[in-house]
N, C-alpha and C. Protein backbone atom coordinates (compact mmCIF):
# COMPACT_ATOMS: atom_id res chain seq x y z
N UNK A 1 85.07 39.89 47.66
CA UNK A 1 84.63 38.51 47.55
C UNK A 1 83.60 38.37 46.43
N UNK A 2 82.84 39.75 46.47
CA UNK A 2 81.52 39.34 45.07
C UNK A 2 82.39 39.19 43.41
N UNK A 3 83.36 39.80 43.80
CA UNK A 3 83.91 39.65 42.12
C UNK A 3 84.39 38.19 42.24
N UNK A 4 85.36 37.65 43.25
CA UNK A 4 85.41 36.25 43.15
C UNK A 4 83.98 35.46 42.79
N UNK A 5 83.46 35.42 43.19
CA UNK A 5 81.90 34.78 43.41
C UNK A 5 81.47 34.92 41.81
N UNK A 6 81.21 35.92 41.16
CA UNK A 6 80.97 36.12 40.11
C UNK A 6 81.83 35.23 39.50
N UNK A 7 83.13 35.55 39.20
CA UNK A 7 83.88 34.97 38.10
C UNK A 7 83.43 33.37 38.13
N UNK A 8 83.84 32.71 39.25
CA UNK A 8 83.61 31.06 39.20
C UNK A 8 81.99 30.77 39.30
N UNK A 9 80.68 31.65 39.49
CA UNK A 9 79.42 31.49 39.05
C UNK A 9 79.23 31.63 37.50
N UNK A 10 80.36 32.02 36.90
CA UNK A 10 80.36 32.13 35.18
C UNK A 10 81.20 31.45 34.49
N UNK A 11 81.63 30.28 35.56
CA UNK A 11 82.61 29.20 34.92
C UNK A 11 83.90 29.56 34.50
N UNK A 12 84.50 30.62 34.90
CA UNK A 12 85.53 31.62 34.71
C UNK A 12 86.46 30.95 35.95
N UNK A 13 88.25 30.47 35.55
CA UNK A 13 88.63 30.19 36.51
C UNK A 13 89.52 31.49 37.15
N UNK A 14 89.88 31.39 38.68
CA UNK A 14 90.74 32.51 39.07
C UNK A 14 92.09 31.96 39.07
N UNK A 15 92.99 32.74 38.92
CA UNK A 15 94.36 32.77 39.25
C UNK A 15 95.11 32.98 40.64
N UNK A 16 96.38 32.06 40.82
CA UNK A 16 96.76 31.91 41.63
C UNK A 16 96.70 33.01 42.32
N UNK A 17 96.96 33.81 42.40
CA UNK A 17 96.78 35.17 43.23
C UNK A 17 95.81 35.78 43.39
N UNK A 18 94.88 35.44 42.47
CA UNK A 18 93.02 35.45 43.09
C UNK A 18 92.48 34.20 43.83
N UNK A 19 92.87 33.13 43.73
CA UNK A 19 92.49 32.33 44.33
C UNK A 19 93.10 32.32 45.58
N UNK A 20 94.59 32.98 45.94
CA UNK A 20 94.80 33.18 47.36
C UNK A 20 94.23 34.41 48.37
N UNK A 21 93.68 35.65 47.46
CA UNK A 21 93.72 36.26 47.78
C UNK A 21 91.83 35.50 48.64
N UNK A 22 91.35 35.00 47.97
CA UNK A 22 89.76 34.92 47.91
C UNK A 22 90.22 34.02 49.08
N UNK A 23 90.66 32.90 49.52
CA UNK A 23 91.14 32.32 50.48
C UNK A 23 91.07 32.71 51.87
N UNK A 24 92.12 33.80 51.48
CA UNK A 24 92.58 34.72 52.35
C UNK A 24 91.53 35.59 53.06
N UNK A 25 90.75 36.53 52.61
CA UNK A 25 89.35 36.92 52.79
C UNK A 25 88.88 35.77 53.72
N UNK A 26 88.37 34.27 52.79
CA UNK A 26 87.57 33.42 53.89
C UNK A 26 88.13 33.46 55.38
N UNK A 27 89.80 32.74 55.57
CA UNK A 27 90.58 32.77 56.35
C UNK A 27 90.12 33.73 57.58
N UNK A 28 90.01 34.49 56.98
CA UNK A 28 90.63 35.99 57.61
C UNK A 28 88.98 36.36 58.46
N UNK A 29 88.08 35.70 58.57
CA UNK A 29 87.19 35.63 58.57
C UNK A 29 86.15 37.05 58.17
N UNK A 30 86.47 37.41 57.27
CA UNK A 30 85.76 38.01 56.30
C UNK A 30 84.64 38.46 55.23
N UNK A 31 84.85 37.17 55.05
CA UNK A 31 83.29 36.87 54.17
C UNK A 31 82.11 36.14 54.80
N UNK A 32 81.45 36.28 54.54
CA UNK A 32 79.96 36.13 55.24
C UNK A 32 79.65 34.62 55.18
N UNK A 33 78.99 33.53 55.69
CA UNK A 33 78.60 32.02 55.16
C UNK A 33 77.82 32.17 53.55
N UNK A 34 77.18 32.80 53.76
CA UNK A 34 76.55 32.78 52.40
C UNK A 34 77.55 33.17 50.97
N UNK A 35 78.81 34.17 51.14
CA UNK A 35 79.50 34.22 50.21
C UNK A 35 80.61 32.94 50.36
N UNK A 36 81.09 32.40 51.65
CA UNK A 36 82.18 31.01 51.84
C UNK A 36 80.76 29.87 50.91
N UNK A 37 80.07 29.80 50.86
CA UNK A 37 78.71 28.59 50.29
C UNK A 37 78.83 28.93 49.16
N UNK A 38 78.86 30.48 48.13
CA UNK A 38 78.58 30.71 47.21
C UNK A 38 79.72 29.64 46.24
N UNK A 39 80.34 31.16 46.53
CA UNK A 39 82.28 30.52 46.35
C UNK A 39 82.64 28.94 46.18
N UNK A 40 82.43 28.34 47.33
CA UNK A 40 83.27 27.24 47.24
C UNK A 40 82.03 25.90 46.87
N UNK A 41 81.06 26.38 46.40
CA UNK A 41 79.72 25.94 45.46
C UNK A 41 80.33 25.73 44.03
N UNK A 42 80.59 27.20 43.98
CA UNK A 42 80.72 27.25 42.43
C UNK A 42 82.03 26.83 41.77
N UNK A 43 83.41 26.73 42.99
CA UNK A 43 84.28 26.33 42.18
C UNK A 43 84.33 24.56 42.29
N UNK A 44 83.09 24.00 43.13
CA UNK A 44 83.25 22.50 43.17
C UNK A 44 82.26 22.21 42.47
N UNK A 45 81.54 22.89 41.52
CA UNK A 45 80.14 22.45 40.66
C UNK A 45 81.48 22.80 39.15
N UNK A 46 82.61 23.90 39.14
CA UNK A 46 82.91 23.77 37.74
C UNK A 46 84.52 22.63 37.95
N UNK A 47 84.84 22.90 39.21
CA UNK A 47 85.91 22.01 39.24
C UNK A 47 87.05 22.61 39.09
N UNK A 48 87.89 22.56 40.65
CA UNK A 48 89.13 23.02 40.79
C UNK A 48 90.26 23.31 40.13
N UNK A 49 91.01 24.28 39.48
CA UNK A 49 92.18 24.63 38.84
C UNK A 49 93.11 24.15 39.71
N UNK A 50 94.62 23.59 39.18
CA UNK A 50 95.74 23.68 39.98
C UNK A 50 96.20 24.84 40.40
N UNK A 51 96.10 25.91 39.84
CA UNK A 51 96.42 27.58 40.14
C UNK A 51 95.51 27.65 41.83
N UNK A 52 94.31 27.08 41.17
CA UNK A 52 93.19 27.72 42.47
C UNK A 52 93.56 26.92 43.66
N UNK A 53 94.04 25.48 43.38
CA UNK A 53 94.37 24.78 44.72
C UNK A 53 95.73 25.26 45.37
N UNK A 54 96.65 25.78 44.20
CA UNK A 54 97.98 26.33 44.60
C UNK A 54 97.81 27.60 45.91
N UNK A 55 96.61 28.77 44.90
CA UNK A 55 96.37 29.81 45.40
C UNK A 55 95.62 29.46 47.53
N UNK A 56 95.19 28.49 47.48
CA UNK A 56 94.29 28.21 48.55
C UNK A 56 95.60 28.02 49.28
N UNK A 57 96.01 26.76 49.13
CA UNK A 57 97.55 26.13 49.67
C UNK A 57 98.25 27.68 50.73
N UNK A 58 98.32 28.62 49.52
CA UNK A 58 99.45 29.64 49.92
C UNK A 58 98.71 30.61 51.12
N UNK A 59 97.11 30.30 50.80
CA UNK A 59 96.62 31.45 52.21
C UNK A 59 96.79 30.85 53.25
N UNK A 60 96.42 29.54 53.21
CA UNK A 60 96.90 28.74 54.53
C UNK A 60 97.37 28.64 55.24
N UNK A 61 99.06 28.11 54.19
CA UNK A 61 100.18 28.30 54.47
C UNK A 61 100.63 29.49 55.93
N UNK A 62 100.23 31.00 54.78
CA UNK A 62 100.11 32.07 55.78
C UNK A 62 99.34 32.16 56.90
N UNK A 63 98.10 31.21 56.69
CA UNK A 63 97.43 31.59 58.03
C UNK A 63 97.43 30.61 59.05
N UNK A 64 98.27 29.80 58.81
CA UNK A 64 98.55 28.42 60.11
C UNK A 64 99.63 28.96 60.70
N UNK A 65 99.53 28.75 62.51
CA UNK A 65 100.44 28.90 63.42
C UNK A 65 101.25 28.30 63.32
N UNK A 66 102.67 28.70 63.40
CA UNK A 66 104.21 28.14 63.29
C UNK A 66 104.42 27.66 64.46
N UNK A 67 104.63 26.38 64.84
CA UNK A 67 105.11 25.85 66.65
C UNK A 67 106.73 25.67 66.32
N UNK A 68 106.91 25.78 67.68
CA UNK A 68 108.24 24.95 67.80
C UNK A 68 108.13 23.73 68.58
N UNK A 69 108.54 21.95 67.99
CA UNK A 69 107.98 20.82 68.96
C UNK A 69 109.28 20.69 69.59
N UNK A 70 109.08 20.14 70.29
CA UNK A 70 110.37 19.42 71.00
C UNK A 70 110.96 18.66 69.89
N UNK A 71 112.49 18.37 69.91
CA UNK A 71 113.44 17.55 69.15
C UNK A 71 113.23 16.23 69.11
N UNK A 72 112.32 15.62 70.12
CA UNK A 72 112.28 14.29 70.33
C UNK A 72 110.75 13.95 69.99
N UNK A 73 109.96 15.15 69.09
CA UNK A 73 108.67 15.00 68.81
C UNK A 73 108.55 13.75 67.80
N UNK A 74 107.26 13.12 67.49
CA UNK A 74 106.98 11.99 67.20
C UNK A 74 105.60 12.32 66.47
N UNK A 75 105.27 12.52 64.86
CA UNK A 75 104.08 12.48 64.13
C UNK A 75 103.46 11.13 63.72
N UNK A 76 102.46 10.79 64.24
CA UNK A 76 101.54 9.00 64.04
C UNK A 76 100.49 9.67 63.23
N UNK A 77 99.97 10.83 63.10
CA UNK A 77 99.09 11.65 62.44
C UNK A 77 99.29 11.16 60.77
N UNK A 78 97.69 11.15 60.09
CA UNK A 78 97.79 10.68 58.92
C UNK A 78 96.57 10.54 58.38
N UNK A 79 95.95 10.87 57.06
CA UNK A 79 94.65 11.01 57.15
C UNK A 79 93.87 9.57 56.37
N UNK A 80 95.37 9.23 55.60
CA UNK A 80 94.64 7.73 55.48
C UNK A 80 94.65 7.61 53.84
N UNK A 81 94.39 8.60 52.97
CA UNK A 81 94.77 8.89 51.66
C UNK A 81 95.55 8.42 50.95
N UNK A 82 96.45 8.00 51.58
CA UNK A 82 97.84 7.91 50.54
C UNK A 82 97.99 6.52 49.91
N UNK A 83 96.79 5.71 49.35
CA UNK A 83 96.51 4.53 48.83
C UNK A 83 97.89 3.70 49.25
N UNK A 84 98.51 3.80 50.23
CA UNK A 84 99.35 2.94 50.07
C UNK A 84 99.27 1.51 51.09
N UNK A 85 98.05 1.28 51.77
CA UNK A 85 97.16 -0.06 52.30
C UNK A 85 97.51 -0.15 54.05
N UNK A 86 98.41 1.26 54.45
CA UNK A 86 98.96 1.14 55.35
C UNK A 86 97.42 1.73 56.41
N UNK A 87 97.11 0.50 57.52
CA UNK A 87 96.49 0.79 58.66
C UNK A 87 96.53 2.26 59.49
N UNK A 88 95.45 2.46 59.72
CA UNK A 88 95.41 3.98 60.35
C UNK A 88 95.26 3.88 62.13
N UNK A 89 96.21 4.22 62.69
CA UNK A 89 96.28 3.42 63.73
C UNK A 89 96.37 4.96 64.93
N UNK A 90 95.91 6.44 64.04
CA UNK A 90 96.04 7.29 64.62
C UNK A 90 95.56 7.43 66.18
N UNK A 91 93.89 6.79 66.34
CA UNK A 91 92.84 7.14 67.20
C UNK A 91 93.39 6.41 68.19
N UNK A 92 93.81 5.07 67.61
CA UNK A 92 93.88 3.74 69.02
C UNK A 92 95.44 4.72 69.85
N UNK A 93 96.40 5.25 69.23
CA UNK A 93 97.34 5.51 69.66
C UNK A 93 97.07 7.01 70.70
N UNK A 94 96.07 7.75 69.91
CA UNK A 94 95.74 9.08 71.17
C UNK A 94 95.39 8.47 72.25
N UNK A 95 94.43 7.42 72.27
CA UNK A 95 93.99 7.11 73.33
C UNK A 95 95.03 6.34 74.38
N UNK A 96 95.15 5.56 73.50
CA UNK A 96 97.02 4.98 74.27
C UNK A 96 97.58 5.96 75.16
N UNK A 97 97.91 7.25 74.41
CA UNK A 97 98.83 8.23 74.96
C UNK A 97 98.59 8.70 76.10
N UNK A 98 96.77 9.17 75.83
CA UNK A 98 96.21 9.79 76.99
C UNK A 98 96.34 8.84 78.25
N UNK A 99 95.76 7.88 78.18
CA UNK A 99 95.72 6.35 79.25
C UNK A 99 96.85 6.71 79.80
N UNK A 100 98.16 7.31 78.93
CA UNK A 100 99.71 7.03 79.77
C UNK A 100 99.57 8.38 80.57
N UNK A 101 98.75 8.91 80.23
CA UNK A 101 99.63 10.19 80.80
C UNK A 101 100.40 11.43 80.10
């Protein structure tokens, strides 16, 4: 993690496969708070590469649990981003759900 840390404290960007690997480390719970603070300090003070967001993407990827939903599953989930003016109607609907049962 200190060589990651270094490179983006010297304005140096990493490559996709350093940037997953450094990910991966955080993920993996690995690195210490003070090196996850260093790190993700220094690459939001010089400003994210597409490689580095690619590289992050792919540890993820690997480190999120795979479900299987039911066939008749239903996503209302949405974070609201997608400038397209559409109402976020996530919260009122959990609560809906729960109320049902």
């Amino acid at each position: 993690m200190k060589a990651f840390i270094s490179k983006v404290a010297n304005g140096l960007s990493l490559s996709e496969s350093e940037a997953e690997e450094a990910f991966g480390i955080i993920m993996s719970g690995d690195a210490t708070p003070s090196q996850m603070g260093a790190f993700l300090m220094g690459l939001r003070l010089r400003g994210e590469t597409i490689e580095e967001i690619t590289g992050a993407a792919r540890a993820m990827r690997k480190k999120s649990k795979k479900i299987k939903a039911p066939k008749d599953a239903l996503d209302i989930v949405g974070t609201g981003g997608d400038s397209t003016g559409t109402f976020n109607i996530s919260t009122g609907s959990a609560l809906v759900a729960a109320g049902a049962g």
